[in-house]
Protein backbone atom coordinates (compact mmCIF):
# COMPACT_ATOMS: atom_id res chain seq x y z
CA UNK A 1 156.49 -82.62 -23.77
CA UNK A 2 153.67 -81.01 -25.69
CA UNK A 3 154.83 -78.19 -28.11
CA UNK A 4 152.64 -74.78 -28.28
CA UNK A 5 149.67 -75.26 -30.55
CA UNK A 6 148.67 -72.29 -32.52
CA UNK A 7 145.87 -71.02 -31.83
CA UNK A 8 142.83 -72.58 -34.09
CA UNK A 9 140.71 -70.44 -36.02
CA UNK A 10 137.48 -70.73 -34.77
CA UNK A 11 134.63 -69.97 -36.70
CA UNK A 12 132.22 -69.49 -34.08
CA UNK A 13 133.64 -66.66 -32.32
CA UNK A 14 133.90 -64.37 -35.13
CA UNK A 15 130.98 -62.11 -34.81
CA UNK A 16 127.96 -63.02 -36.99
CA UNK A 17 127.90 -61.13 -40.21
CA UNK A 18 124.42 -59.96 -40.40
CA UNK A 19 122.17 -61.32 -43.98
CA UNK A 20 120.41 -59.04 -46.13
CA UNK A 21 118.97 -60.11 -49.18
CA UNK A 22 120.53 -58.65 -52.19
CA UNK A 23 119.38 -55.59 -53.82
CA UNK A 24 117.37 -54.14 -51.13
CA UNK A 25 119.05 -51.61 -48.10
CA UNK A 26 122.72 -50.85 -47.43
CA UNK A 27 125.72 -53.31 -48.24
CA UNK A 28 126.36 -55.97 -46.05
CA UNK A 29 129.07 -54.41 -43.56
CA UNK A 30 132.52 -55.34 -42.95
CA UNK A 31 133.80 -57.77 -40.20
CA UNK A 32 133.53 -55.76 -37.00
CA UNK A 33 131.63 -52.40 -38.10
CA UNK A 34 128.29 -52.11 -36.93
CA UNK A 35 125.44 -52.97 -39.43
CA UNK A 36 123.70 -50.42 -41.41
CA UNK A 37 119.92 -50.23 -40.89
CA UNK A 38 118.25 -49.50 -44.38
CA UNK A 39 115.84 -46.08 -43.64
CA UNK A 40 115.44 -42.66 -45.21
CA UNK A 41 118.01 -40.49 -46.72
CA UNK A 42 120.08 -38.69 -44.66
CA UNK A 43 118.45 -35.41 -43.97
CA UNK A 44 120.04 -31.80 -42.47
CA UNK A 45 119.80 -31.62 -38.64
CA UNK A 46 115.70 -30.90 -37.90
CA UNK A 47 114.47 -32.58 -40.55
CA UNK A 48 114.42 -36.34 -39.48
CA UNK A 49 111.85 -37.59 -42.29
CA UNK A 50 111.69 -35.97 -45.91
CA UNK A 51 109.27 -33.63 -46.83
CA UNK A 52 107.69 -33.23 -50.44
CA UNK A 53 108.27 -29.99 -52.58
CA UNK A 54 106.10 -27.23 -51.38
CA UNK A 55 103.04 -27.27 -53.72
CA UNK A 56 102.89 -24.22 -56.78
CA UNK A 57 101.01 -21.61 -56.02
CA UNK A 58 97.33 -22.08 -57.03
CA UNK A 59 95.33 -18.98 -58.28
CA UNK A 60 92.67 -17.94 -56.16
CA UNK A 61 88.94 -17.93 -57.72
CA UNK A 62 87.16 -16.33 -54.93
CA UNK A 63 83.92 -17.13 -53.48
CA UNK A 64 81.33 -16.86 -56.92
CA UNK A 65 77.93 -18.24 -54.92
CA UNK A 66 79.13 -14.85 -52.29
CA UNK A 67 79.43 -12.75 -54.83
CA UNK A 68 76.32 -13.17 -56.57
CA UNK A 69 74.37 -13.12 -53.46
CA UNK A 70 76.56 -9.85 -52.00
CA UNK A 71 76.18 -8.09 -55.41
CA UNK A 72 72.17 -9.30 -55.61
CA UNK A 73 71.74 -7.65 -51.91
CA UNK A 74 73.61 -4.49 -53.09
CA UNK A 75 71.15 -4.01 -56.35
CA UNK A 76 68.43 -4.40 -54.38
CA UNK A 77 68.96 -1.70 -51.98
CA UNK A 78 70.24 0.67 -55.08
CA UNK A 79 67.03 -0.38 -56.50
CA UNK A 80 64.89 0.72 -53.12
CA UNK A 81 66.91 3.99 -53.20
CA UNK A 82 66.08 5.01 -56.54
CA UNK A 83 62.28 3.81 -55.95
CA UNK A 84 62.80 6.45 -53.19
CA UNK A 85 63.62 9.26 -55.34
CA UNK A 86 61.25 8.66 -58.04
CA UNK A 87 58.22 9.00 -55.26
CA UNK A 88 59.92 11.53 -53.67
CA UNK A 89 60.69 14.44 -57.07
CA UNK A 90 58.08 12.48 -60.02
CA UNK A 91 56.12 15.39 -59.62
CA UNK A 92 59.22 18.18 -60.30
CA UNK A 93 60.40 16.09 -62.77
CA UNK A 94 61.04 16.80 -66.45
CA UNK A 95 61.20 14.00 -69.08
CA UNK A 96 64.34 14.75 -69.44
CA UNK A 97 65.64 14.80 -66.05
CA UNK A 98 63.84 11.32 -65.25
CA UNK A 99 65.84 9.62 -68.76
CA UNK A 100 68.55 10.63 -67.01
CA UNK A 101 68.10 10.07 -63.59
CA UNK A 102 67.30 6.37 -64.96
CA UNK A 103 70.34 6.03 -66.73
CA UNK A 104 72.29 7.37 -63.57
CA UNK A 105 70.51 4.70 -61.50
CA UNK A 106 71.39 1.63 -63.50
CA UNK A 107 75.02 3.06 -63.66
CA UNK A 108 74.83 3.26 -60.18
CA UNK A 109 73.45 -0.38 -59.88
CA UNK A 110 76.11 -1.69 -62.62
CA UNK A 111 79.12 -0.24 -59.98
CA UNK A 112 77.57 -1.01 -57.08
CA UNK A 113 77.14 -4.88 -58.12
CA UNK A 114 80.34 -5.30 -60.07
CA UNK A 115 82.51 -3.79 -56.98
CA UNK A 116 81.53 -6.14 -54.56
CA UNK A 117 81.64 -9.40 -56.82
CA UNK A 118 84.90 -8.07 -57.83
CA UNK A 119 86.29 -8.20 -54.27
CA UNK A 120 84.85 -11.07 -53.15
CA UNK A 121 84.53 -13.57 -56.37
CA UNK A 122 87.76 -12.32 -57.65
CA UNK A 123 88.82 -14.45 -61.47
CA UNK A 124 85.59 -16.15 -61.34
CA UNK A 125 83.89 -16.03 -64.24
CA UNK A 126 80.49 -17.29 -62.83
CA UNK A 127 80.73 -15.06 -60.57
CA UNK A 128 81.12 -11.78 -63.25
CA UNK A 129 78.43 -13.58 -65.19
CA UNK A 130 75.69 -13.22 -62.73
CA UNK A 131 76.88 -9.45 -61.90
CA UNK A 132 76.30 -8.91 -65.19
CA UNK A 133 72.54 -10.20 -64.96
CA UNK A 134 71.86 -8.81 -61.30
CA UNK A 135 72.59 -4.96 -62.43
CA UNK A 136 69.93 -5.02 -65.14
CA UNK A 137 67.46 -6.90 -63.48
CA UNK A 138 68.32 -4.18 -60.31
CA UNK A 139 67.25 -1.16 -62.96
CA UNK A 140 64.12 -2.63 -64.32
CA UNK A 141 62.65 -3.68 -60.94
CA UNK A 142 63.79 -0.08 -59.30
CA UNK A 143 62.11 1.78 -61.94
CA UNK A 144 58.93 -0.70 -62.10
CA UNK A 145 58.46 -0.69 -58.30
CA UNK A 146 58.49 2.86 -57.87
CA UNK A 147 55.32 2.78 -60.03
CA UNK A 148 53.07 1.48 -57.94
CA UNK A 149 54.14 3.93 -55.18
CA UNK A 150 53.74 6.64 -57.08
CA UNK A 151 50.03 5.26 -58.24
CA UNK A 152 49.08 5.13 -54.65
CA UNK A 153 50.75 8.17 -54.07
CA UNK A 154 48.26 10.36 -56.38
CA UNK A 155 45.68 8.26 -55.86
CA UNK A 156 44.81 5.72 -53.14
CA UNK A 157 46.85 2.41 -52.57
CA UNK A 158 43.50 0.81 -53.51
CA UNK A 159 44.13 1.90 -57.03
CA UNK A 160 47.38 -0.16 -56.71
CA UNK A 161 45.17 -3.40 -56.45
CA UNK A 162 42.95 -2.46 -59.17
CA UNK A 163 46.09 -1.77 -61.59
CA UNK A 164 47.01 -5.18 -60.64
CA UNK A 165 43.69 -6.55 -61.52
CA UNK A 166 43.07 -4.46 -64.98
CA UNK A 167 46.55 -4.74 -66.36
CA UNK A 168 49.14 -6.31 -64.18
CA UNK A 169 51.88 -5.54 -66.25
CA UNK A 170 51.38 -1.58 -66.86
CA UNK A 171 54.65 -0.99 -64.88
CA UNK A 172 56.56 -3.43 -67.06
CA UNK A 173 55.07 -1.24 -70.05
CA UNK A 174 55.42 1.90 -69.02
CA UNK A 175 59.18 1.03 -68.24
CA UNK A 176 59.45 -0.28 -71.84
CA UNK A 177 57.85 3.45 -72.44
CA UNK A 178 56.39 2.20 -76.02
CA UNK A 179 53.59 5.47 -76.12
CA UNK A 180 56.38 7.84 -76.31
CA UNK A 181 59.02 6.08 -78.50
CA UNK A 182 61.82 5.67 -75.63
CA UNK A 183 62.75 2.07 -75.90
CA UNK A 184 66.03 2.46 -76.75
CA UNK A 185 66.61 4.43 -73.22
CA UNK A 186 64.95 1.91 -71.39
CA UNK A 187 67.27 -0.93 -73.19
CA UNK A 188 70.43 0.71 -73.05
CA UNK A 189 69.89 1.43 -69.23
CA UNK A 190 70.21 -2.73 -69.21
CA UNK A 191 73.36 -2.52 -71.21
CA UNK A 192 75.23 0.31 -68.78
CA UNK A 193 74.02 -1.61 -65.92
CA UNK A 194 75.46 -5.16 -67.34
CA UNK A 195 78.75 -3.35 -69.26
CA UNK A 196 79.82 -1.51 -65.68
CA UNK A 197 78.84 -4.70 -63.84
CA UNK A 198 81.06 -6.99 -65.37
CA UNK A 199 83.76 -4.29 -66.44
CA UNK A 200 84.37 -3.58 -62.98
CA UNK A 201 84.39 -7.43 -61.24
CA UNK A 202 86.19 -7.86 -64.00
CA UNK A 203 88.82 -5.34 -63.46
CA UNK A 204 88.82 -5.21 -59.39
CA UNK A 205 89.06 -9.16 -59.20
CA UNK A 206 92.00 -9.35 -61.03
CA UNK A 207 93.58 -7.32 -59.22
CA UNK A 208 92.50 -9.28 -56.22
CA UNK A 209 93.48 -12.08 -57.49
């Protein structure tokens, strides 16, 4: 009569244990808990893969090559406008009244230009930079143009091309105004157009920025 065997241990229904090299994933699991797959950090509900840290805030420089080309169109038609008015009154004029109407102008020119390269260039330095050279260059060329139109004016536009031909640089002079001892006018015109140009970009784009 055959007694009850025990019942043999047998290795090969145990379920497998699963192998993972050592050092890399999660722990090998127990006998009878399901294996843990090795993947990213838990993360809140939503969120199934991790995201990096939101970037710090980087300070905005503007658009400079805008700017100078906004603030270039601007001095030009400041320029035009005060061309306008020279042909228009030269001839009700006082010497006095034209200093000052030049200074005005290149004031004028110095807001005009550093306004809009303020807004739109913002901190950028090139950007002030080439505000600062535009205004000037926008006074000297607005009082210099409206000489030949005031030449043809009181004379003939033919005399315009013989100016040209004789001395080709008589408006450049007579801006410089070396016959009647104004060249300091005529240079600090530059320097109200270039201080208000780059004063004011330099003030608006900060606050734009």
């Amino acid at each position: 009569m055959s007694q009850h065997q025990p019942p043999q241990h047998n290795p090969y229904t145990q379920p497998a244990v699963s192998q993972q090299p050592l050092g890399y994933g999660a722990p090998p699991p127990m006998p009878g808990q399901a294996p843990v797959q090795p993947g990213w950090p838990m993360q809140p509900p939503g969120h199934p893969y991790p995201h990096p840290a939101p970037p710090g805030r980087r300070p905005n420089t503007g658009h400079p090559v805008g700017a100078f080309f906004l603030g270039l169109l601007a001095s030009v038609i400041v320029a035009m406008l005060y061309s306008g008015i020279i042909l228009a009154t030269y001839e009700d004029q006082t010497e006095h009244q034209a200093h000052t109407l030049y200074v005005l102008h290149a004031l004028l020119n110095g807001v005009a230009v550093g306004a809009l390269v303020g807004l739109v260039g913002r901190r950028s330095n090139g950007a002030r930079i080439g505000a600062a050279v535009v205004a000037p260059l926008g006074a000297f060329f607005g009082y210099t143009n409206a000489i030949p139109l005031v030449i043809a004016a009181r004379e003939t536009p033919a005399a315009v091309g013989d100016m040209m031909e004789i001395d080709p640089f008589f408006p450049a002079k007579a801006w410089w105004g070396s016959q009647s001892d104004t060249e300091w006018l005529s240079l600090s015109g530059l320097v109200v157009a270039a201080a208000a140009a780059w004063g004011l970009a330099y003030a608006i784009g900060r606050r734009r920025a």
